[in-house]
Protein backbone atom coordinates (compact mmCIF):
# COMPACT_ATOMS: atom_id res chain seq x y z
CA UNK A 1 56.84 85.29 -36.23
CA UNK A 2 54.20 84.40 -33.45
CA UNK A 3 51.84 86.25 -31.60
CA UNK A 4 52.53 86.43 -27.68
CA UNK A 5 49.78 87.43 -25.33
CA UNK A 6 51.04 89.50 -22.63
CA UNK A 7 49.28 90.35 -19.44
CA UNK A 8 50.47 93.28 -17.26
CA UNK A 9 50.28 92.69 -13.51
CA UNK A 10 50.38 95.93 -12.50
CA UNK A 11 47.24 97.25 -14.70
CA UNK A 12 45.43 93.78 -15.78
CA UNK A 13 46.21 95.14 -19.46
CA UNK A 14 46.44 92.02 -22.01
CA UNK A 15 48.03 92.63 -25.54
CA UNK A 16 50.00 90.73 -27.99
CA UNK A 17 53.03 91.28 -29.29
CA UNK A 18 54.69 89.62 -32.13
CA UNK A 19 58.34 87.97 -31.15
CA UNK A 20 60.35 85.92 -32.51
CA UNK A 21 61.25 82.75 -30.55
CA UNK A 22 64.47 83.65 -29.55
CA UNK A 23 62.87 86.97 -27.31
CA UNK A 24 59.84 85.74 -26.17
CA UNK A 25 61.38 85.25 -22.42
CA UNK A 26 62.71 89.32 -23.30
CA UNK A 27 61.24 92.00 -21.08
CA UNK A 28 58.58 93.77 -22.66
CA UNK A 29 56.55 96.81 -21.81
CA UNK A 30 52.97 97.65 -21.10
CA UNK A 31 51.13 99.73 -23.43
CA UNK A 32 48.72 101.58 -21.09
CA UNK A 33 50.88 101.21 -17.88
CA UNK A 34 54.64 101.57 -19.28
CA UNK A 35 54.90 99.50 -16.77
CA UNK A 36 57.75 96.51 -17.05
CA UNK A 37 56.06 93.69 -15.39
CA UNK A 38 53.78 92.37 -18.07
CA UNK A 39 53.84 88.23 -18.10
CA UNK A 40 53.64 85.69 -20.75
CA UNK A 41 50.06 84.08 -20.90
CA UNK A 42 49.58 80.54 -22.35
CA UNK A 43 46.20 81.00 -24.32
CA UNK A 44 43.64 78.31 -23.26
CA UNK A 45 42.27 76.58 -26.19
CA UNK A 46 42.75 79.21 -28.68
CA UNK A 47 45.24 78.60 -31.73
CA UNK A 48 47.79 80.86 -32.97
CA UNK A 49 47.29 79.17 -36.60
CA UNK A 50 45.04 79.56 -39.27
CA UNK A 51 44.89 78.74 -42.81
CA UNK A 52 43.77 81.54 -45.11
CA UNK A 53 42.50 81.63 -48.36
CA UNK A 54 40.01 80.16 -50.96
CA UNK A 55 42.98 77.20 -52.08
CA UNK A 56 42.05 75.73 -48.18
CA UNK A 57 38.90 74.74 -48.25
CA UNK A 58 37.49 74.61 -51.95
CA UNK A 59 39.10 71.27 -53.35
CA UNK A 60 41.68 72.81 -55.15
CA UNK A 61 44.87 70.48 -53.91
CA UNK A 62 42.88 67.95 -55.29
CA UNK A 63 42.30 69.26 -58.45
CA UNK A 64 46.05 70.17 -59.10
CA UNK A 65 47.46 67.03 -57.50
CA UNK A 66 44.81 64.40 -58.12
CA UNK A 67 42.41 62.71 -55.62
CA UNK A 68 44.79 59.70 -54.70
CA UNK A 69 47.40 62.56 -53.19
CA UNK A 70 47.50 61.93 -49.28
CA UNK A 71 47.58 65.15 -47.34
């Protein structure tokens, strides 16, 4: 599911809130306002994905599929 940020335009409050696709359009509520006006914010250059985990970064796809596998 991804990770909305919200920003309340009442308060100035941002927090995310995880949605799936289908709801992110759905009104939400603001945590420290209760307040029902919070807006979707497109986050600038930040990315909502990250790969986790030794097996990403220490050669081990190559080691289990060969170095000739294209990625």
């Amino acid at each position: 599911m991804p990770i909305y940020l919200y920003k309340c335009k009442d308060c100035g409050h941002e927090f995310e809130e995880m949605r799936i696709i289908a709801e992110r359009n759905e009104e939400t509520e603001c945590p420290e306002c209760q307040s029902k006006t919070p807006e979707r914010v497109v986050a600038g250059n930040q990315t909502m994905f990250a790969l986790k985990g030794d097996r990403w970064s220490n050669g081990e796809a190559r080691r289990r599929w060969g170095d000739d596998t294209t990625y």
